[in-house]
C-alpha atoms as a PDB file:
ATOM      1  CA  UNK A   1      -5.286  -6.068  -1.060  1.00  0.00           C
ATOM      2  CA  UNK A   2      -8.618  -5.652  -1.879  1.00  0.00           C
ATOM      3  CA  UNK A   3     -10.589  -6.935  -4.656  1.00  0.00           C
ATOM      4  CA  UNK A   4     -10.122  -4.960  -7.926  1.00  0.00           C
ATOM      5  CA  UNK A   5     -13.408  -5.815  -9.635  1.00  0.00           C
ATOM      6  CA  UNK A   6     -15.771  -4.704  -6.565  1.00  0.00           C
ATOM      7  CA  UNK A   7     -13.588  -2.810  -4.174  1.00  0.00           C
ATOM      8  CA  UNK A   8     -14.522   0.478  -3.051  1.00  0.00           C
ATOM      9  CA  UNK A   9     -11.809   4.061  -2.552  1.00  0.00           C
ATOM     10  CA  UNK A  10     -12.259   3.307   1.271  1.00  0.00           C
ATOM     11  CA  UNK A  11     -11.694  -0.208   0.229  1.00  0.00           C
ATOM     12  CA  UNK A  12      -8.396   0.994  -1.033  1.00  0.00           C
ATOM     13  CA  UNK A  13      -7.880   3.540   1.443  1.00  0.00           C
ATOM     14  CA  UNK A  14      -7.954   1.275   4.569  1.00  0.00           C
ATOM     15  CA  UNK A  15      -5.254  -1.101   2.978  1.00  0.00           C
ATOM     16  CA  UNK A  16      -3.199   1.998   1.994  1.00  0.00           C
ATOM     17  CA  UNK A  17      -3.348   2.686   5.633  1.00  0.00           C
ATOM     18  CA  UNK A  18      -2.375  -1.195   6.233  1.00  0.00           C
ATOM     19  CA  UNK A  19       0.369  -0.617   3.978  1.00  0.00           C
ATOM     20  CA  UNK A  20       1.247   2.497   5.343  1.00  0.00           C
ATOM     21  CA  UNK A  21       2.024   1.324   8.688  1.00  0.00           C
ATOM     22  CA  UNK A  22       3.618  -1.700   7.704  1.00  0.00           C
ATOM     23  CA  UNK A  23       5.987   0.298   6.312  1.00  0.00           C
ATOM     24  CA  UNK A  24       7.141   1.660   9.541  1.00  0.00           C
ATOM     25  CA  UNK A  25       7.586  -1.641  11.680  1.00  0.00           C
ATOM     26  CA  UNK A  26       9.705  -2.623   8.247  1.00  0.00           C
ATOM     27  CA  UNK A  27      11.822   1.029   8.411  1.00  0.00           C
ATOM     28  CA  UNK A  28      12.027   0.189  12.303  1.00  0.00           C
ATOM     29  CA  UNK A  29      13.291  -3.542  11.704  1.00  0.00           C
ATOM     30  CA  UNK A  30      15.921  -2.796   9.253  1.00  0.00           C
ATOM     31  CA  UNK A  31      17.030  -0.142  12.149  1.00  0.00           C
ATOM     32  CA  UNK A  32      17.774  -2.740  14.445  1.00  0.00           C
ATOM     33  CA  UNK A  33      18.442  -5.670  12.061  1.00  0.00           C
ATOM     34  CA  UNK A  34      21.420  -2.683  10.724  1.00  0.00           C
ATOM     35  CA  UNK A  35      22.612  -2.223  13.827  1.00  0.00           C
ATOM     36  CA  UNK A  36      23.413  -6.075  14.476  1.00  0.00           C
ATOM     37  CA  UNK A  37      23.716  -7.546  11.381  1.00  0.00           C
ATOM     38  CA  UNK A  38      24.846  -4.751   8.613  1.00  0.00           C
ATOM     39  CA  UNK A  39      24.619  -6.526   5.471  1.00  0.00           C
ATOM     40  CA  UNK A  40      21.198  -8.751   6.706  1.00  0.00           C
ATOM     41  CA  UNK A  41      18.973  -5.536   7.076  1.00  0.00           C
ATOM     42  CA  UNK A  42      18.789  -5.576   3.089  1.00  0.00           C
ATOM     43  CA  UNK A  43      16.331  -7.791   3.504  1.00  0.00           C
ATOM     44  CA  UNK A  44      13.698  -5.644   5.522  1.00  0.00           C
ATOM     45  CA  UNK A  45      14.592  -2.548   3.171  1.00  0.00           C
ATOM     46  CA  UNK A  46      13.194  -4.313   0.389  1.00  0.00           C
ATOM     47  CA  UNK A  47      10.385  -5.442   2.217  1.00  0.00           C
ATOM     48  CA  UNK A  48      10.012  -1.625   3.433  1.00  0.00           C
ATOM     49  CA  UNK A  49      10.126  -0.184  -0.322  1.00  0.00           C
ATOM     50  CA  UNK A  50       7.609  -2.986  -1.386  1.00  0.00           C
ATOM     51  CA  UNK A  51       5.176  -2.102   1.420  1.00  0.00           C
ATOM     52  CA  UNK A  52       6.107   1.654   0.618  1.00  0.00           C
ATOM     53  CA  UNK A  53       4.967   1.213  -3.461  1.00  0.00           C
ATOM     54  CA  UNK A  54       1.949  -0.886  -2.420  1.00  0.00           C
ATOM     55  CA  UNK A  55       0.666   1.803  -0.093  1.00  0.00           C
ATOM     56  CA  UNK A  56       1.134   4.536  -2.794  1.00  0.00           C
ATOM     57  CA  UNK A  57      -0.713   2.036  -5.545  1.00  0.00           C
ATOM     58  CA  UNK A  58      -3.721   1.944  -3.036  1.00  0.00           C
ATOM     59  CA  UNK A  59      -3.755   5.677  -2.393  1.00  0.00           C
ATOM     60  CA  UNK A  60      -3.820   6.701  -6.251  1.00  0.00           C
ATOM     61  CA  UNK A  61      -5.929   3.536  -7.103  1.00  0.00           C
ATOM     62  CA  UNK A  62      -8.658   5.245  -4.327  1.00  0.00           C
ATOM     63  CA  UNK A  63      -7.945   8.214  -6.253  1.00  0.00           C
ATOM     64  CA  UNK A  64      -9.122   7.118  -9.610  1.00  0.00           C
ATOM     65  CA  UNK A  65     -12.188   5.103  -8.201  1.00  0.00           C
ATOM     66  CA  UNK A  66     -12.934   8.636  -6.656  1.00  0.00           C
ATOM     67  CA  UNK A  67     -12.462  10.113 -10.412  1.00  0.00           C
ATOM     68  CA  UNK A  68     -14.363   7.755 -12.432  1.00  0.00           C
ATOM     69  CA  UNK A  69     -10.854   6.353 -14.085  1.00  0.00           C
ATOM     70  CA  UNK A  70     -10.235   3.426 -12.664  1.00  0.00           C
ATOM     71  CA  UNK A  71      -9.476   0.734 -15.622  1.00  0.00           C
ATOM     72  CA  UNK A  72     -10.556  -2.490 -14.303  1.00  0.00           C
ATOM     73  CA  UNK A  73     -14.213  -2.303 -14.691  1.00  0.00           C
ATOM     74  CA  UNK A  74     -16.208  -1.883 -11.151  1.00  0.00           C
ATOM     75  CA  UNK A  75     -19.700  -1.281 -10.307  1.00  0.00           C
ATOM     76  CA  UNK A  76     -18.349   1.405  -8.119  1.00  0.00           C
ATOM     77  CA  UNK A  77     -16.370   3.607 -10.570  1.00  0.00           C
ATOM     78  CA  UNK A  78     -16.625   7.180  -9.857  1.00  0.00           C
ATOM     79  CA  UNK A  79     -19.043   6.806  -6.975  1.00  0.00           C
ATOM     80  CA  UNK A  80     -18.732   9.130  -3.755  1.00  0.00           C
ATOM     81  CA  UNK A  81     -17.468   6.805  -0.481  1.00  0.00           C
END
């Protein structure tokens, strides 16, 4: 995650990105993880809807930097990338 106070929207692109495809290899490993283990693949899920709500909080986080409405104050606050 990057940091709040003097992150930029690419900043917070490229670890919605990170997020993003952790997501996948977590969706993929509760696959499998179901397939042995039934009850077990909870565990990835949750990791999977974590990395899935992390990676939209980047993307809209970008978003507001982009705006000018971010809240935390940041030297780059409505600048272009």
């Amino acid at each position: 995650m990057p940091n709040a106070r003097t992150a930029t929207a690419k900043d917070f692109d490229k670890a919605a990105q990170n997020h993003a495809n952790a997501s996948w290899a977590f969706l993929i490993i509760s696959a499998v993880v179901a397939y042995f283990w039934n009850w077990w693949a909870l565990i990835p899920v949750a990791l999977w809807l974590l990395e899935v709500g992390q990676s939209i909080s980047s993307t809209k986080q970008a978003g507001n930097l982009r705006k000018g409405t971010y809240r935390i104050p940041n030297p780059n606050n409505g600048k272009p990338d």
